[in-house]
N, C-alpha and C. Protein backbone atom coordinates (compact mmCIF):
# COMPACT_ATOMS: atom_id res chain seq x y z
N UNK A 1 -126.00 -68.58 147.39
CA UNK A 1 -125.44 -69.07 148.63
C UNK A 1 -125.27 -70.57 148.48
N UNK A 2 -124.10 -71.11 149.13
CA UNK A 2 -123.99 -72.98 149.09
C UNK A 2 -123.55 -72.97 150.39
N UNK A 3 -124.59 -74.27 150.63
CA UNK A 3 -124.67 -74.79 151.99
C UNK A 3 -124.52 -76.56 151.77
N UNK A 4 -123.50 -76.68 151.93
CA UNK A 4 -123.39 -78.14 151.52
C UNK A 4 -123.93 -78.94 150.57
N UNK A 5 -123.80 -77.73 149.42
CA UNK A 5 -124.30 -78.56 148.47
C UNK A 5 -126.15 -78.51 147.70
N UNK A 6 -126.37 -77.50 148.44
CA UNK A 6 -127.74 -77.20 148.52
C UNK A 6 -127.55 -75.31 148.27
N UNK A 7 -128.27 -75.36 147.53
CA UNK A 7 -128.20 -73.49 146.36
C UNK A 7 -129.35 -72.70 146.69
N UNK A 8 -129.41 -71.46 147.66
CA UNK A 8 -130.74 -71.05 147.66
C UNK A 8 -130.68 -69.96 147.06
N UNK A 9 -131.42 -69.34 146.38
CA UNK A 9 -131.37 -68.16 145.48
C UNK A 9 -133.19 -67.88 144.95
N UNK A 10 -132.61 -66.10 144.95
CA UNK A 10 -134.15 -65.51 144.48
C UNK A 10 -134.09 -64.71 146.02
N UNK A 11 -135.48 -64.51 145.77
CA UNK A 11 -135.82 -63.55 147.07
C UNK A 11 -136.18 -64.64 148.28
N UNK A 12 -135.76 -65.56 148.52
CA UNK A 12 -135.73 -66.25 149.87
C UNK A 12 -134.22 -65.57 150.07
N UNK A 13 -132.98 -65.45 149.91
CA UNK A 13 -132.11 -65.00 150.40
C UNK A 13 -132.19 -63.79 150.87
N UNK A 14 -132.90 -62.96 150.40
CA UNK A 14 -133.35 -61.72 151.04
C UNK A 14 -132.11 -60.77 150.79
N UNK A 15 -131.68 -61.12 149.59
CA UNK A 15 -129.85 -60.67 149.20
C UNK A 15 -130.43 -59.15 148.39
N UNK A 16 -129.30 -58.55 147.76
CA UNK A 16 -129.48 -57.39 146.57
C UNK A 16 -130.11 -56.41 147.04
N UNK A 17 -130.02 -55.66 147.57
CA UNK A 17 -130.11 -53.85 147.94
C UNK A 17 -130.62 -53.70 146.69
N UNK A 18 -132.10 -52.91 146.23
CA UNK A 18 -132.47 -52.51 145.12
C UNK A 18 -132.36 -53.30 143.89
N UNK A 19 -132.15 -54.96 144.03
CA UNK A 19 -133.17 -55.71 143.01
C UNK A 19 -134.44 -55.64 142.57
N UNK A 20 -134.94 -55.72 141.84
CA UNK A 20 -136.52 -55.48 141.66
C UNK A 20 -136.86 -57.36 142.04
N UNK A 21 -137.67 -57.21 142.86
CA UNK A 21 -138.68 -58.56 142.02
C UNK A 21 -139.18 -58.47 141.55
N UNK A 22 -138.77 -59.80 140.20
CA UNK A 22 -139.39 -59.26 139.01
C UNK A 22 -138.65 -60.99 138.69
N UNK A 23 -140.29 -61.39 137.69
CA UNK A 23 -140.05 -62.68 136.82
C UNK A 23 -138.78 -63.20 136.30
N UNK A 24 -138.20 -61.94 135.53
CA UNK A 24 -137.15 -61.72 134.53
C UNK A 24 -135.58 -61.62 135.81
N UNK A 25 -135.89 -61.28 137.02
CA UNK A 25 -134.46 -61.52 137.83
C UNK A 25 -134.56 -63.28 138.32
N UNK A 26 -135.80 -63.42 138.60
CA UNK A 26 -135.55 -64.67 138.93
C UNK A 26 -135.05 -65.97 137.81
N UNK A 27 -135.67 -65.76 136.27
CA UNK A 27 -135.24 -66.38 135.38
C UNK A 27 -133.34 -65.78 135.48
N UNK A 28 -132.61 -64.70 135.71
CA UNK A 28 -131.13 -64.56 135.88
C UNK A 28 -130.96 -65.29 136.60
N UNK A 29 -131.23 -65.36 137.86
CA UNK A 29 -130.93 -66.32 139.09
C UNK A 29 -130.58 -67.54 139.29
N UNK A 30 -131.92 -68.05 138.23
CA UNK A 30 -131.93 -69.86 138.07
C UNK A 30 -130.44 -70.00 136.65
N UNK A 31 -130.29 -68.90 135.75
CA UNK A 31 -128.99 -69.14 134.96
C UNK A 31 -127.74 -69.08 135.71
N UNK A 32 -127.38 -68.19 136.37
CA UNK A 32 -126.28 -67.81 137.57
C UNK A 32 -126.17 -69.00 138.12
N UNK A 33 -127.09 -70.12 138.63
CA UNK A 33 -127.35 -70.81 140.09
C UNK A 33 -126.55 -72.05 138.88
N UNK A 34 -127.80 -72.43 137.40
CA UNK A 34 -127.47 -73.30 136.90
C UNK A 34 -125.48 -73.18 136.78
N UNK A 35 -125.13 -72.47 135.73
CA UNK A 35 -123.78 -72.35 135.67
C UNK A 35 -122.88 -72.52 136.62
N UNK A 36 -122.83 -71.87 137.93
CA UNK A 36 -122.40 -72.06 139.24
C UNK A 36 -122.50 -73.83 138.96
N UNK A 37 -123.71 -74.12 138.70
CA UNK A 37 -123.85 -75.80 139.52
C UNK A 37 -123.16 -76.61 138.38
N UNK A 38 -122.95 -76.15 137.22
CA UNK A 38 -122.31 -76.82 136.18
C UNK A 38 -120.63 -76.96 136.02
N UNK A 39 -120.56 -75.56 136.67
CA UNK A 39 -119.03 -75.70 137.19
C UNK A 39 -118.45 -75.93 138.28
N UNK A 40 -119.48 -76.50 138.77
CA UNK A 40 -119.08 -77.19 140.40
C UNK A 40 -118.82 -78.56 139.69
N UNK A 41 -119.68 -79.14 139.17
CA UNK A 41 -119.75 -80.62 138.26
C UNK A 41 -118.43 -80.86 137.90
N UNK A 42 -117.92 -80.11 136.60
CA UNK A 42 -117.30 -79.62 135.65
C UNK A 42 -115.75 -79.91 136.79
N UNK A 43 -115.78 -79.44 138.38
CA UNK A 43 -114.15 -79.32 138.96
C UNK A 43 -113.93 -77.84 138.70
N UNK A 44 -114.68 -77.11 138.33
CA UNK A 44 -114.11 -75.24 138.37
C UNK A 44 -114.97 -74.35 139.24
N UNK A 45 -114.19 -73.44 139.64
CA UNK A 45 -114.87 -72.59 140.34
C UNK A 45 -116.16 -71.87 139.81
N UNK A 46 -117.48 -71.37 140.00
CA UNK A 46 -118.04 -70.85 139.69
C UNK A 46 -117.79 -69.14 139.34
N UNK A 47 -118.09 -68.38 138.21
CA UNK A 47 -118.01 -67.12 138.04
C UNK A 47 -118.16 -66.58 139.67
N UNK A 48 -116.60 -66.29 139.86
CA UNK A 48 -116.38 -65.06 141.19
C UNK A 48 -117.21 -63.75 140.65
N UNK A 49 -117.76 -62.57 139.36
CA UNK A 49 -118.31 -61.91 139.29
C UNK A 49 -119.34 -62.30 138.61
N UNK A 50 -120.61 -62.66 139.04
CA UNK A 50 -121.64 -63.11 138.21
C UNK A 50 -122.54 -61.72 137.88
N UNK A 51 -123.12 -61.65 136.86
CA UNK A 51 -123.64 -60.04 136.49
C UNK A 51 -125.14 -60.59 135.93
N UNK A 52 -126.11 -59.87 136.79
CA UNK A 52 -127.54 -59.95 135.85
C UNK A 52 -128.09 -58.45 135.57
N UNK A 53 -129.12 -58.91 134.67
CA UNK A 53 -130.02 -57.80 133.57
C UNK A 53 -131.44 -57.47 134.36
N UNK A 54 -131.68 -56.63 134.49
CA UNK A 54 -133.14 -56.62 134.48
C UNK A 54 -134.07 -55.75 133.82
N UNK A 55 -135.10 -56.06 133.23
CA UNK A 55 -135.88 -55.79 132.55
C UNK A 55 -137.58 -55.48 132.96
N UNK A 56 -138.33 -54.98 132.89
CA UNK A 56 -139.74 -55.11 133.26
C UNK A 56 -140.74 -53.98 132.69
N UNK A 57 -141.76 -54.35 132.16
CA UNK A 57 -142.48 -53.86 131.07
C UNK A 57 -143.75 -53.56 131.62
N UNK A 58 -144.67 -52.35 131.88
CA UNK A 58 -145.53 -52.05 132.95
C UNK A 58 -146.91 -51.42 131.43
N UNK A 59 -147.67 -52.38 131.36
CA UNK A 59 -148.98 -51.44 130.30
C UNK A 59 -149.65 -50.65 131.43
N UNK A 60 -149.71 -49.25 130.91
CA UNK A 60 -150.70 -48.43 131.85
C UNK A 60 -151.56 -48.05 131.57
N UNK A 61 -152.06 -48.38 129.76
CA UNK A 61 -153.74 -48.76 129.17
C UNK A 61 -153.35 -49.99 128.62
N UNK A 62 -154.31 -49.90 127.33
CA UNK A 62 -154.38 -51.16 126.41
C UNK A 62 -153.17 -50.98 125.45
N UNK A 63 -152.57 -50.16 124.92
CA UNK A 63 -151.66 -49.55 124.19
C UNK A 63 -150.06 -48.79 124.47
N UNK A 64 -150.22 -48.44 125.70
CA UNK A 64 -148.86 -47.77 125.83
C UNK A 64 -148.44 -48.24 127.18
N UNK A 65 -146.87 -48.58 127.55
CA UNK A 65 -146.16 -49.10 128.18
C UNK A 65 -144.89 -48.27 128.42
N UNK A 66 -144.94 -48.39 129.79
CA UNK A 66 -143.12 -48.11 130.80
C UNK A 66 -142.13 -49.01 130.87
N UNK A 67 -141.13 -48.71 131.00
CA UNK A 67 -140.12 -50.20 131.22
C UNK A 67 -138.89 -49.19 132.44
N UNK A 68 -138.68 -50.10 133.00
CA UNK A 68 -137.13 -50.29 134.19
C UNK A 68 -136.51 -51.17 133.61
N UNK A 69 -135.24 -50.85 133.74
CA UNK A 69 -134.18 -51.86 133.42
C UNK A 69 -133.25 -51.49 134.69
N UNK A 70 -132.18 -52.81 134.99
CA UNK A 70 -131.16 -52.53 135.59
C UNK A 70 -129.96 -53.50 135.00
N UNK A 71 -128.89 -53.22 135.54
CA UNK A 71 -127.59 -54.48 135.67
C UNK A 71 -127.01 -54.03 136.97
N UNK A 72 -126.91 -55.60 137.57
CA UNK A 72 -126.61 -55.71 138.67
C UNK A 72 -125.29 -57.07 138.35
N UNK A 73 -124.25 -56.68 139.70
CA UNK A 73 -122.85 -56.87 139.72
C UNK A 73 -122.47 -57.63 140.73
N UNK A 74 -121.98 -58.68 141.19
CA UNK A 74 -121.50 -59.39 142.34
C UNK A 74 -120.60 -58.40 142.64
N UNK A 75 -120.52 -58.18 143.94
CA UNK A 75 -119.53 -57.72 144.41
C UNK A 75 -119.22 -58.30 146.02
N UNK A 76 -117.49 -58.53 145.80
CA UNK A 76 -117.01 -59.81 146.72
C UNK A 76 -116.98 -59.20 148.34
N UNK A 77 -116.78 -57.65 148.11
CA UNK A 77 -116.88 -56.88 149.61
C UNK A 77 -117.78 -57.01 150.34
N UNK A 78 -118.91 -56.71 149.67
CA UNK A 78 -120.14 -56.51 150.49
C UNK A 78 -121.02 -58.01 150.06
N UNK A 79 -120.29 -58.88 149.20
CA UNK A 79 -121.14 -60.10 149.60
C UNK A 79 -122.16 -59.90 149.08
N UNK A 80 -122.71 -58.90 148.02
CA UNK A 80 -123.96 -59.39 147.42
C UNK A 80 -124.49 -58.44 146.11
N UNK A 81 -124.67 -58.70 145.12
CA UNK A 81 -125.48 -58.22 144.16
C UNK A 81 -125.58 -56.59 144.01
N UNK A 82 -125.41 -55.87 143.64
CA UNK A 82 -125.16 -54.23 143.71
C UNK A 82 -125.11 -53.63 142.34
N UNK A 83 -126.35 -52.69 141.97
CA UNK A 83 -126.66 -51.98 140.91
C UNK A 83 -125.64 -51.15 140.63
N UNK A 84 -125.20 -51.68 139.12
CA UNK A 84 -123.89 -50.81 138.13
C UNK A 84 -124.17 -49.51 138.05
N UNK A 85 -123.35 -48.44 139.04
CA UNK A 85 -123.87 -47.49 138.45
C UNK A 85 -124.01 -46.81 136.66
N UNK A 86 -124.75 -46.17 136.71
CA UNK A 86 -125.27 -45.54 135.12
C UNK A 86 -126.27 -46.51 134.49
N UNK A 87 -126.51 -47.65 135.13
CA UNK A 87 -127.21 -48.75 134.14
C UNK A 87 -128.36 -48.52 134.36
N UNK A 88 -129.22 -49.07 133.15
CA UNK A 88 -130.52 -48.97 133.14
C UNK A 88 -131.37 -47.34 133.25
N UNK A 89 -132.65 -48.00 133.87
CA UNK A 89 -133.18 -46.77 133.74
C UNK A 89 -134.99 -46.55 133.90
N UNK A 90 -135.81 -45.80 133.60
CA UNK A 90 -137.18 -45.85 133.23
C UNK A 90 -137.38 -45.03 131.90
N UNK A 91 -138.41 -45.50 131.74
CA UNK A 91 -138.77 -44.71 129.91
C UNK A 91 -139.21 -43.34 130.54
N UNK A 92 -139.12 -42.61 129.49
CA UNK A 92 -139.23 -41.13 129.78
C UNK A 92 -140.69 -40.90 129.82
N UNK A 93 -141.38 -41.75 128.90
CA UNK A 93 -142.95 -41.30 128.82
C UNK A 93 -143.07 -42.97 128.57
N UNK A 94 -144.60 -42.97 128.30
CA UNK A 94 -145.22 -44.69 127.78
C UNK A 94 -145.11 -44.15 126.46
N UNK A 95 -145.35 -45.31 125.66
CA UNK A 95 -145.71 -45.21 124.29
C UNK A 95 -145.92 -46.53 123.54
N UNK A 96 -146.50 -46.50 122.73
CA UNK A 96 -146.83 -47.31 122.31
C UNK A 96 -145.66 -48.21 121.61
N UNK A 97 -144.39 -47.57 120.84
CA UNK A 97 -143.38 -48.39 120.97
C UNK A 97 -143.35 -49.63 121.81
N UNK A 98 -142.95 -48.99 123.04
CA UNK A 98 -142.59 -49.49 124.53
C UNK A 98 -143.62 -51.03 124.49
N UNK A 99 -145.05 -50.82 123.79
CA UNK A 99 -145.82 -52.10 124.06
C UNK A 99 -145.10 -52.79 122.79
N UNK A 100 -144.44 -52.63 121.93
CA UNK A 100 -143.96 -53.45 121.29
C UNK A 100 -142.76 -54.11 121.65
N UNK A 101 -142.25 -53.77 122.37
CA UNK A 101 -140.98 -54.03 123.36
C UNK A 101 -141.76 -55.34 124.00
N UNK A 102 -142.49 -54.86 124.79
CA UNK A 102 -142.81 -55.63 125.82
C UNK A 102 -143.56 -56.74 125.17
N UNK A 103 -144.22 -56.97 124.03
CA UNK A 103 -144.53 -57.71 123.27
C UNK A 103 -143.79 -58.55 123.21
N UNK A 104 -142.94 -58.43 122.52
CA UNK A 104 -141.21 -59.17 122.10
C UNK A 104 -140.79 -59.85 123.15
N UNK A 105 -140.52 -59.18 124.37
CA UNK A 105 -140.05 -59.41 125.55
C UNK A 105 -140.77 -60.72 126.62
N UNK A 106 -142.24 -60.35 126.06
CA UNK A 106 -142.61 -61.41 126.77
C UNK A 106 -142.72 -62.81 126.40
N UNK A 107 -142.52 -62.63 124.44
CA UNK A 107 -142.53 -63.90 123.90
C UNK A 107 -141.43 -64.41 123.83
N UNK A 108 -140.37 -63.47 123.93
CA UNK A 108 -138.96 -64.50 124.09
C UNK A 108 -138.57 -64.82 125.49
N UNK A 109 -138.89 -64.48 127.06
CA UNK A 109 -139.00 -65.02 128.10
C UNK A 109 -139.83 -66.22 127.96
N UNK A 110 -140.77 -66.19 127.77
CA UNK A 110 -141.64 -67.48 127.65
C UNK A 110 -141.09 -68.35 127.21
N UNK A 111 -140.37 -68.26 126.08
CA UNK A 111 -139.76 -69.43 125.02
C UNK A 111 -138.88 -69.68 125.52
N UNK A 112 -137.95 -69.07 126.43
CA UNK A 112 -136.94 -69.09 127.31
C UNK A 112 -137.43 -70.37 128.58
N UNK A 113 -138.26 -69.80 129.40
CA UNK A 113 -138.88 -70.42 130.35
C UNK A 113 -139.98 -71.78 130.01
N UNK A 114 -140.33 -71.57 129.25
CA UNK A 114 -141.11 -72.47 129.01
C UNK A 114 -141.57 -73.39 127.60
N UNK A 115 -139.98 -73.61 127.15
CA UNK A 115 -139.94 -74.39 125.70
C UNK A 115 -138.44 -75.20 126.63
């Protein structure tokens, strides 16, 4: 949302029908918000369809892990964020794979967020 110049985004907008909150939408959010604000700078319009990922990695022992994913779609009708249909999903079972996923996942968010 822009309000003279001022960007609020995340779950204070209270936007997206079936977003998850989740770490990993809000790290989309602050990229969406940045770009938007770079092409406001820049003299161009910001991406009219902005599209985010979501991801989230659930251990349910010490060893095996679930994951959700989604992609979610601007859409200009309804004014807000709306899950692609067919996308994403949940794991069929945990497994220990899955903690290697989430392994991965959490060290390249981090390095993302916090390098």
């Amino acid at each position: 949302v822009n309000a003279g110049g001022v960007h609020i985004l995340g779950d204070s907008t209270l936007s997206a029908p079936l977003m998850p909150k989740s770490g990993f939408m809000a790290n989309q959010h602050g990229k969406v918000a940045a770009a938007a604000i770079l092409n406001l700078l820049a003299g161009e319009a910001p991406n009219p369809e902005p599209m985010m990922t979501n991801t989230c990695y659930s251990f349910v022992d010490a060893k095996h892990v679930i994951h959700v994913a989604s992609v979610h779609k601007y859409d200009a009708e309804k004014k807000t964020l709306v899950t692609v249909p067919g996308s994403g999903g949940v794991s069929a079972e945990r497994s220990e794979l899955e903690g290697s996923y989430a392994l991965g996942w959490a060290k390249n968010i981090w390095a993302d967020m916090l390098t």
